[in-house]
Protein backbone atom coordinates (compact mmCIF):
# COMPACT_ATOMS: atom_id res chain seq x y z
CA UNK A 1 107.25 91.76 -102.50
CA UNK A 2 105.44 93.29 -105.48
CA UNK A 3 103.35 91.37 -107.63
CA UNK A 4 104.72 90.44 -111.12
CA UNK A 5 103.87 91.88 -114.37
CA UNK A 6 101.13 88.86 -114.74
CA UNK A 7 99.48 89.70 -111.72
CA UNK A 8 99.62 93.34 -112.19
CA UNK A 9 97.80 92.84 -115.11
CA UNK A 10 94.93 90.53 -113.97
CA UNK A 11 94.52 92.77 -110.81
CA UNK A 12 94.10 95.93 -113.78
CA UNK A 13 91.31 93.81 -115.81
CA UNK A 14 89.90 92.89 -112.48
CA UNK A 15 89.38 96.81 -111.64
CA UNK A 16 88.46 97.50 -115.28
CA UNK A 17 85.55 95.13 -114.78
CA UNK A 18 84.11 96.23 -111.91
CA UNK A 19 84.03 99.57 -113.03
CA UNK A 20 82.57 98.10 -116.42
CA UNK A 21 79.72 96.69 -114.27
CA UNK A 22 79.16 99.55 -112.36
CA UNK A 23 78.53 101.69 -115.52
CA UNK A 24 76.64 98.72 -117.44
CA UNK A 25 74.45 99.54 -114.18
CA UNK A 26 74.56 103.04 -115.07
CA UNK A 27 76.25 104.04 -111.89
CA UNK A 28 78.45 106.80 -112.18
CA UNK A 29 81.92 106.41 -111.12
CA UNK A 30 85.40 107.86 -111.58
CA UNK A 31 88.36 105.91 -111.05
CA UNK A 32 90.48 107.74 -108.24
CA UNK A 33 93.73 105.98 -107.54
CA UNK A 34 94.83 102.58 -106.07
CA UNK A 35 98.01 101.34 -104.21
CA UNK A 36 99.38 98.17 -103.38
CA UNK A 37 101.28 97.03 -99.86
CA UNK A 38 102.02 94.13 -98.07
CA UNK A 39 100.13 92.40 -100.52
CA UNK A 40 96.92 93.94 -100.48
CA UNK A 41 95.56 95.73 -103.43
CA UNK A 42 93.27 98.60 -102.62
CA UNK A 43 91.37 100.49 -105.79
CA UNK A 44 89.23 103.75 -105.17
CA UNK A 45 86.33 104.94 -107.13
CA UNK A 46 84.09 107.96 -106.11
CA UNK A 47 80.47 107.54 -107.23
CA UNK A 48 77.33 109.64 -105.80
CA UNK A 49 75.27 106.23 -105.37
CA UNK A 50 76.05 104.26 -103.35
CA UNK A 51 72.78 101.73 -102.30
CA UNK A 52 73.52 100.94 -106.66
CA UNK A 53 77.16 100.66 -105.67
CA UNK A 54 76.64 98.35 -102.90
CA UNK A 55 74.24 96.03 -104.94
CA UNK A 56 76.09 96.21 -107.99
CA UNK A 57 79.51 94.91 -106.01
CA UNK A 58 77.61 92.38 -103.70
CA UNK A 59 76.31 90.91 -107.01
CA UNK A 60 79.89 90.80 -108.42
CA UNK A 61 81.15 88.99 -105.16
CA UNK A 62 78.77 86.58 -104.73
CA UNK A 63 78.58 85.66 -107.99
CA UNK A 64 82.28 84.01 -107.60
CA UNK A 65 83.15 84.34 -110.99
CA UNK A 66 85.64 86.79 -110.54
CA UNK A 67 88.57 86.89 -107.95
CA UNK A 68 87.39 87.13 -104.27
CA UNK A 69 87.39 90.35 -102.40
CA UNK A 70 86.62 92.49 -99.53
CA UNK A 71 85.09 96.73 -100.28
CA UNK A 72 84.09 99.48 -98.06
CA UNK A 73 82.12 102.46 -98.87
CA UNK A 74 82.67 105.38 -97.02
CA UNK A 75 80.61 108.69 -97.47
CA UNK A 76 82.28 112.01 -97.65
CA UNK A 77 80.21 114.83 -98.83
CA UNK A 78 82.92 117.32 -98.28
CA UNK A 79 86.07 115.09 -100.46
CA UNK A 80 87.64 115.26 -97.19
CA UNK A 81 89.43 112.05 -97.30
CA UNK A 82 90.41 112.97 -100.77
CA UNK A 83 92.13 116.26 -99.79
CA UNK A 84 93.57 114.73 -97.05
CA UNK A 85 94.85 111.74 -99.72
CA UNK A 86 95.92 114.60 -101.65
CA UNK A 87 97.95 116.35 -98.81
CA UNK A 88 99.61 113.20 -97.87
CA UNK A 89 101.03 112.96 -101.37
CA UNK A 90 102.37 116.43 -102.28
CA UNK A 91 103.86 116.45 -98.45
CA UNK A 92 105.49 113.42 -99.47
């Protein structure tokens, strides 16, 4: 089922504020791509900090004023996992 227009919307203001934070923090981060199945929405940024990163999005989720979730930060030096992303696409 894919969410409606309304909750497409919310989810984009949700990512627009983190990444608003994240910068107001003055992390650096560039908005990568997201995707939505089975009614999970995952959202990737890339950012070379990522103790700030960490803090920054604890803060945000334990504050509880914005809707709950769940992030992972995974190092890759080499953009490995973005190739691969990349592969998977064009082979697509």
């Amino acid at each position: 089922m894919l969410p409606t227009n309304e909750e497409l919307n919310e989810l984009d203001q949700f990512e627009h504020t983190i990444e608003n934070y994240l910068k107001e923090s003055n992390i650096q981060c560039y908005y990568v791509f997201r995707d939505t199945h089975k009614g999970i929405r995952n959202f990737y940024i890339v950012t070379n900090d990522k103790t700030g990163t960490t803090t920054v999005l604890n803060n945000i989720k334990n504050s509880k004023k914005l809707r709950e979730f769940d992030f992972a930060i995974t190092t890759d030096k080499n953009w490995d996992l973005y190739h691969d992303f990349r592969k998977k696409i064009r082979d697509k």
